[in-house]
PDB file of N, CA and C in Angstrom:
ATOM      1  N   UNK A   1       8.158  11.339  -9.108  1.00  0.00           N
ATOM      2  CA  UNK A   1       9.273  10.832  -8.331  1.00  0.00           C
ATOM      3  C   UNK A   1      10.408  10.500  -9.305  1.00  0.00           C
ATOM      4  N   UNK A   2      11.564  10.916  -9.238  1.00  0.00           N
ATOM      5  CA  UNK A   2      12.448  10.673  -9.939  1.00  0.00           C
ATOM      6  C   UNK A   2      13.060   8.965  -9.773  1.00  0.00           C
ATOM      7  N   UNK A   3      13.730   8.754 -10.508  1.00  0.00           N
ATOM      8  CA  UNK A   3      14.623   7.392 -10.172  1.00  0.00           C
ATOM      9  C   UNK A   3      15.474   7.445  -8.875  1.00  0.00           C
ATOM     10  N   UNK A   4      16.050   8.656  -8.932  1.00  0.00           N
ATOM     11  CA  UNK A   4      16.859   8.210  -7.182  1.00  0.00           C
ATOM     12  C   UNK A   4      15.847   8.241  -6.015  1.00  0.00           C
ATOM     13  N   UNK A   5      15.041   9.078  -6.157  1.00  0.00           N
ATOM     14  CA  UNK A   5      13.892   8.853  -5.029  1.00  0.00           C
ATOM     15  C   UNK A   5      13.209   7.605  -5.137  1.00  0.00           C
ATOM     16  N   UNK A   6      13.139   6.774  -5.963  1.00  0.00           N
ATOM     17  CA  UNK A   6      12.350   5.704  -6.344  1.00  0.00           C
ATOM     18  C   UNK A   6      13.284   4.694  -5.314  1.00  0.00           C
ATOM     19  N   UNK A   7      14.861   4.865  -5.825  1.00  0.00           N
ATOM     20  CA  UNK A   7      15.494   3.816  -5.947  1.00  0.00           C
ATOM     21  C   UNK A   7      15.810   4.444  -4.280  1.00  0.00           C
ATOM     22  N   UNK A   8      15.591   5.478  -3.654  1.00  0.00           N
ATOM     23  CA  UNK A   8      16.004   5.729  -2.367  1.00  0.00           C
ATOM     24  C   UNK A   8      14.898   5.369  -1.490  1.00  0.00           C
ATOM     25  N   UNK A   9      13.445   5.170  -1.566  1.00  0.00           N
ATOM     26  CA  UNK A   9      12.129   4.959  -1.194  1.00  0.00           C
ATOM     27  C   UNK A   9      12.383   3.461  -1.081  1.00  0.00           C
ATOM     28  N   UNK A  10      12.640   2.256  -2.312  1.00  0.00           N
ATOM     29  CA  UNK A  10      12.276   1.512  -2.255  1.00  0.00           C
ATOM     30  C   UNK A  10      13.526   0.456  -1.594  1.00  0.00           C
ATOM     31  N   UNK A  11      14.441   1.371  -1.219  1.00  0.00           N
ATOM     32  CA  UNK A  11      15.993   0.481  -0.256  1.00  0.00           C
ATOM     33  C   UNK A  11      15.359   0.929   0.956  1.00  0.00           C
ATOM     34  N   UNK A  12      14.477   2.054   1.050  1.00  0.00           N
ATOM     35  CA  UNK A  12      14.112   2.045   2.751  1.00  0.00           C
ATOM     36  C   UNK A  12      13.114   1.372   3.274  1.00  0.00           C
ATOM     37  N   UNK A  13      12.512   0.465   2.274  1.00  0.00           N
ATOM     38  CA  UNK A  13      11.568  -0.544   2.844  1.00  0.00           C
ATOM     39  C   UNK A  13      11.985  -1.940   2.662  1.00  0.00           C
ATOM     40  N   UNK A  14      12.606  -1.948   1.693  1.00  0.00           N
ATOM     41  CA  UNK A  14      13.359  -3.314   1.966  1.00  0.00           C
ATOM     42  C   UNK A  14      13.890  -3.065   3.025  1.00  0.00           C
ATOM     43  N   UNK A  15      15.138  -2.233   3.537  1.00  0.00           N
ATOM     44  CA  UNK A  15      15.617  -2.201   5.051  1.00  0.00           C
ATOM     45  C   UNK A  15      14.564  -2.296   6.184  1.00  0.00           C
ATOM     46  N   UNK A  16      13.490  -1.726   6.216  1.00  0.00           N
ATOM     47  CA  UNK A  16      12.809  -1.593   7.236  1.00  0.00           C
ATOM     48  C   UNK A  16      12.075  -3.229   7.099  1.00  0.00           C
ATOM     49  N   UNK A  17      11.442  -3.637   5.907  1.00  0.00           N
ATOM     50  CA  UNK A  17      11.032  -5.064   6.395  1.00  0.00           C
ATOM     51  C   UNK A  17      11.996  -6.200   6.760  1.00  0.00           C
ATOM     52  N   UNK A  18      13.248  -5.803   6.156  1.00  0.00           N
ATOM     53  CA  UNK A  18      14.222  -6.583   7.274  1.00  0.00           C
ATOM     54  C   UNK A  18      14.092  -6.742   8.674  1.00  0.00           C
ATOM     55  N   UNK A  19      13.917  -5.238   8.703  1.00  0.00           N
ATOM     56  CA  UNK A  19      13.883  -4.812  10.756  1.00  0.00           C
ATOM     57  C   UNK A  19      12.989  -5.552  11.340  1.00  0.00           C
ATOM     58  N   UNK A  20      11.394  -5.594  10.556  1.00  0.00           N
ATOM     59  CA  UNK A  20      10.247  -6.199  11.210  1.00  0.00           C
ATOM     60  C   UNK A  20      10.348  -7.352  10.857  1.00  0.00           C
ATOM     61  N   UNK A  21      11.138  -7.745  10.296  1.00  0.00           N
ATOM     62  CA  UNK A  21      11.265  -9.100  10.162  1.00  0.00           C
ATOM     63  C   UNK A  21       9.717  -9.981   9.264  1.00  0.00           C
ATOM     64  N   UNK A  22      10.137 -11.582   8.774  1.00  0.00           N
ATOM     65  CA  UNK A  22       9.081 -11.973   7.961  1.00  0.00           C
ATOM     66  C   UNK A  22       7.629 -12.148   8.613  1.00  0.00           C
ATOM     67  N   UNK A  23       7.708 -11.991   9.766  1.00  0.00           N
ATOM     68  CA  UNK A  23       6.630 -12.307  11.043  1.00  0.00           C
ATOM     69  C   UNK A  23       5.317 -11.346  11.376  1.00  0.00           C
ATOM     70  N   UNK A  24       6.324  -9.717  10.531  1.00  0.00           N
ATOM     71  CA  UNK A  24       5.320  -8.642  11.204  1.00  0.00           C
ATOM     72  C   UNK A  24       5.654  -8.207   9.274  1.00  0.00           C
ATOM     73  N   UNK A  25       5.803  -9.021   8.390  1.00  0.00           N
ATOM     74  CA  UNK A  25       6.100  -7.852   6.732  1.00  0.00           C
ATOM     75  C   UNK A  25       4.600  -7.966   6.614  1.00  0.00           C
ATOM     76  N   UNK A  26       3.707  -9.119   6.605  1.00  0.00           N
ATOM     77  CA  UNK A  26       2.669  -9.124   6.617  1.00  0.00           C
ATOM     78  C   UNK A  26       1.564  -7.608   6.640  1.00  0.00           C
ATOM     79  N   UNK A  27       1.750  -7.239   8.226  1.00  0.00           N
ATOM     80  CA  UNK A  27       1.130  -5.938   8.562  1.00  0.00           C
ATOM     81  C   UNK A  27       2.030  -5.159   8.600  1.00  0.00           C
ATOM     82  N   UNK A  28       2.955  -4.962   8.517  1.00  0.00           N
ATOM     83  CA  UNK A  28       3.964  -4.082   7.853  1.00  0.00           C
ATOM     84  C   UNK A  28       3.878  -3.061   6.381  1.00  0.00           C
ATOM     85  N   UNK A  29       3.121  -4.244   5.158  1.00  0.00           N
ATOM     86  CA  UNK A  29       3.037  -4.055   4.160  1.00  0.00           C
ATOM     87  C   UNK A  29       1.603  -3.262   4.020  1.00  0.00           C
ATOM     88  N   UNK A  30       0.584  -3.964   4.770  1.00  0.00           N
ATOM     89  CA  UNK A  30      -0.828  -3.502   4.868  1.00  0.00           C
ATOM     90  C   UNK A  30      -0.897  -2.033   5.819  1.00  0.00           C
ATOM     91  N   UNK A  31      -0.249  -1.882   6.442  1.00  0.00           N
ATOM     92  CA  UNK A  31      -0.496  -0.909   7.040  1.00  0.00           C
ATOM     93  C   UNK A  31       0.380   0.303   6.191  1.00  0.00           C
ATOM     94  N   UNK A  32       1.754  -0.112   5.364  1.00  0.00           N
ATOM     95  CA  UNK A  32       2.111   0.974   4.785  1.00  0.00           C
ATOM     96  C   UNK A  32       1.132   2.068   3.932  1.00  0.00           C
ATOM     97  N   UNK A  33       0.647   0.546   3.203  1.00  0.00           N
ATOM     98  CA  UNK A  33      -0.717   0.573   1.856  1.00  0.00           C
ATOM     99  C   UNK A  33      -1.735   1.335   2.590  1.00  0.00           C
ATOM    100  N   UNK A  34      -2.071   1.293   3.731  1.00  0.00           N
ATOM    101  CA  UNK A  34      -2.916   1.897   3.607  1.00  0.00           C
ATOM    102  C   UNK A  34      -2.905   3.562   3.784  1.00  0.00           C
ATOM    103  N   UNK A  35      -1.857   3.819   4.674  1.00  0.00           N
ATOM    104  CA  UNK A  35      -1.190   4.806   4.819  1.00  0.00           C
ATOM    105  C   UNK A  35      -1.161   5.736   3.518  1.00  0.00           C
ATOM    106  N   UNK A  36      -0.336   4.940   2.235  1.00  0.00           N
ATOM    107  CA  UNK A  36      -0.142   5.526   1.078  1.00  0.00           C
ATOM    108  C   UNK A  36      -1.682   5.525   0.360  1.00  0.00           C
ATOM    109  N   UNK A  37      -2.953   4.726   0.595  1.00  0.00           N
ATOM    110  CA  UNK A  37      -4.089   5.152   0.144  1.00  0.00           C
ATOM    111  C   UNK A  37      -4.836   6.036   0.730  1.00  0.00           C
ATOM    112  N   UNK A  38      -4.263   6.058   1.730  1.00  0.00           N
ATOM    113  CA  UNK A  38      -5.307   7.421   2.127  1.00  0.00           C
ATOM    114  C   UNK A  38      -4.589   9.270   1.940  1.00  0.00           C
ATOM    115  N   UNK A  39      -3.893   8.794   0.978  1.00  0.00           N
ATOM    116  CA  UNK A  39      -3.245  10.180   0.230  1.00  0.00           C
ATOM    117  C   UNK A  39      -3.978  10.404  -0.723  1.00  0.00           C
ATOM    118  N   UNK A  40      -4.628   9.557  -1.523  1.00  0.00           N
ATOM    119  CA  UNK A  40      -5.450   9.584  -2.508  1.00  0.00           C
ATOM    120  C   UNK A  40      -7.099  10.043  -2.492  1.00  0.00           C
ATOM    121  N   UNK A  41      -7.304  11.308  -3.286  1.00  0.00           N
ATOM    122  CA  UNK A  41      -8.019  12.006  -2.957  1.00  0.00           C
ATOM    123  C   UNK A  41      -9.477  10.671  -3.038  1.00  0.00           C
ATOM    124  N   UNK A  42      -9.451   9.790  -3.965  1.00  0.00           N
ATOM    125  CA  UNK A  42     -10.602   9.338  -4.272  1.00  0.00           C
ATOM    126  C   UNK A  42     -10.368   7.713  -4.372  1.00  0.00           C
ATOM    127  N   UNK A  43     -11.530   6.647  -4.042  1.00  0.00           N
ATOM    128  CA  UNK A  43     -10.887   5.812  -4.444  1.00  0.00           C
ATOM    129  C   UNK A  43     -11.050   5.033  -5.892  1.00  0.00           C
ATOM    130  N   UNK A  44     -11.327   5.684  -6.763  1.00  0.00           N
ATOM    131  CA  UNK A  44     -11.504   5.552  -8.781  1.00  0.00           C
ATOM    132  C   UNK A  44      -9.745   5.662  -9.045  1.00  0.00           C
ATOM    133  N   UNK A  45      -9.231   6.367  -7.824  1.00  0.00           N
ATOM    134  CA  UNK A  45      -7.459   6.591  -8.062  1.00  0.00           C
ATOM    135  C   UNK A  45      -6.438   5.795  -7.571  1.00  0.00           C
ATOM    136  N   UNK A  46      -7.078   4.806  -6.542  1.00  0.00           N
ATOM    137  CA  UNK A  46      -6.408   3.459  -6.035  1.00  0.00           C
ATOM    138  C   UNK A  46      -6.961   1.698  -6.879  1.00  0.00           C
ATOM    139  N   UNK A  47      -8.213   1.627  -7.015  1.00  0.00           N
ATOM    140  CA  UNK A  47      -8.928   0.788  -7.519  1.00  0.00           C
ATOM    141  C   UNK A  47      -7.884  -0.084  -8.517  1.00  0.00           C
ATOM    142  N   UNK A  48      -7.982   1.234  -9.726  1.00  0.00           N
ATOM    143  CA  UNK A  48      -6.982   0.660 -10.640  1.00  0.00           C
ATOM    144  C   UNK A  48      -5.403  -0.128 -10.449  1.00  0.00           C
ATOM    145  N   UNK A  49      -4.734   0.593  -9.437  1.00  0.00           N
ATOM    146  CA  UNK A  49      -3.437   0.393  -8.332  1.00  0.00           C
ATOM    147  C   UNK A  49      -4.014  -1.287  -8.323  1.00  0.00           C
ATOM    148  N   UNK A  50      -5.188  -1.665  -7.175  1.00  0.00           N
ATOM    149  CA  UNK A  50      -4.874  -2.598  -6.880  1.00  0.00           C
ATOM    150  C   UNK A  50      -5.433  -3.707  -7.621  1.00  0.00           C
ATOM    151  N   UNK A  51      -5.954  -3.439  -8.492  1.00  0.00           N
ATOM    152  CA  UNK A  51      -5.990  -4.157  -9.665  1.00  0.00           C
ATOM    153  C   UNK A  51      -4.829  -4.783 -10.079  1.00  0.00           C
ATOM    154  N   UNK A  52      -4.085  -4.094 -10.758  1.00  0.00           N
ATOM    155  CA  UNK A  52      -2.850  -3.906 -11.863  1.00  0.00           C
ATOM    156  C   UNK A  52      -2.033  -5.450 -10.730  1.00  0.00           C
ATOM    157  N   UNK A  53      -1.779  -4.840  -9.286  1.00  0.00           N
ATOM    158  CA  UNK A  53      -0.819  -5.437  -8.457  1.00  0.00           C
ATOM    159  C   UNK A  53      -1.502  -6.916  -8.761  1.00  0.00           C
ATOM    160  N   UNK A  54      -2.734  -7.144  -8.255  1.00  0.00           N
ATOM    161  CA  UNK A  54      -2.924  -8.435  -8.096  1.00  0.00           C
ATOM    162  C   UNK A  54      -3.226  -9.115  -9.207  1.00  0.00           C
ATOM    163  N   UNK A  55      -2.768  -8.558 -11.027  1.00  0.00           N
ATOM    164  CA  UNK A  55      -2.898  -9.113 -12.274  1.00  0.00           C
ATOM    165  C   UNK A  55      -1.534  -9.278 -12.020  1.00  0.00           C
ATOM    166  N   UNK A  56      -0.669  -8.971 -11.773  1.00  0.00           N
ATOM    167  CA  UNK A  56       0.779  -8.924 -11.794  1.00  0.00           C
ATOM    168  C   UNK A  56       1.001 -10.243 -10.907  1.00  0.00           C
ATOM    169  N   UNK A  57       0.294 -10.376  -9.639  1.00  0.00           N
ATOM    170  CA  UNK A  57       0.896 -11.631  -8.679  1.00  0.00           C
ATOM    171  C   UNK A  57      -0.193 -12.707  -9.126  1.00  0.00           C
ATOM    172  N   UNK A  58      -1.235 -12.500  -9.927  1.00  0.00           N
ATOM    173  CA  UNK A  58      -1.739 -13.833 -10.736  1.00  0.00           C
ATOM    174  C   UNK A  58      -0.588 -14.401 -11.667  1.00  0.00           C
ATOM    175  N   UNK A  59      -0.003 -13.609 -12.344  1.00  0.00           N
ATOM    176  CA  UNK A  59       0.744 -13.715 -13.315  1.00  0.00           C
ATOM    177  C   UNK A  59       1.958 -14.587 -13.218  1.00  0.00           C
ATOM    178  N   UNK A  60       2.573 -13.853 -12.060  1.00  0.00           N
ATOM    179  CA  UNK A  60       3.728 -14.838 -11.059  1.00  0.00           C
ATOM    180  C   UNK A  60       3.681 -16.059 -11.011  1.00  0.00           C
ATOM    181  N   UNK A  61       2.009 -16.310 -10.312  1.00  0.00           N
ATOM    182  CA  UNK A  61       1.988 -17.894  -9.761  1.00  0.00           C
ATOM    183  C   UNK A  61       1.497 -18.608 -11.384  1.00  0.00           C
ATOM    184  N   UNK A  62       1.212 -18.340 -12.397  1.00  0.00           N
ATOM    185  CA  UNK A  62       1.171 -18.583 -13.198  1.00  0.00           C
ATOM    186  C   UNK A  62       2.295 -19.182 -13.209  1.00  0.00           C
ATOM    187  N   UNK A  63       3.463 -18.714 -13.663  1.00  0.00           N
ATOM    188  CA  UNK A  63       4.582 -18.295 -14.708  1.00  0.00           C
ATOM    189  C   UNK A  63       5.147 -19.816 -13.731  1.00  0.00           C
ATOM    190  N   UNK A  64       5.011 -19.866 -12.489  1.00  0.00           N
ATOM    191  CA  UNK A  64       5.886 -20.818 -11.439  1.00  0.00           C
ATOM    192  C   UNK A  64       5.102 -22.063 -11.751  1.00  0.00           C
ATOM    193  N   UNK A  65       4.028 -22.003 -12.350  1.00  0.00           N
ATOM    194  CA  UNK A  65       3.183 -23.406 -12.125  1.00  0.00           C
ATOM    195  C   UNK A  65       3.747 -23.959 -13.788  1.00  0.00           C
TER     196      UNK A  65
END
């Protein structure tokens, strides 16, 4: 994916969780995810994905505490 597709992908979900508002980003977000995991031939090719994410949002609440 290039940078403008990146940067064009990731303004169309910020817009769209605007639309659904903070009420439905919840399953908004989960249902994208899953959508985008089941592109993945295997899951040894997501695992790592959701790893990485939730070392990253440990990290966050770290950094705030």
């Amino acid at each position: 994916m290039t940078d403008a597709d990146l940067d064009r992908s990731y303004t169309a979900l910020c817009q769209s969780l605007g639309r659904v508002g903070p009420e439905q980003a919840e399953l908004f977000l989960s249902m994208l995810c899953l959508s985008l995991m089941s592109r993945y031939a295997r899951a040894e090719d997501v695992l790592p994905l959701i790893e990485t994410v939730q070392a990253q949002c440990a990290a966050e609440v770290t950094k705030r505490a």
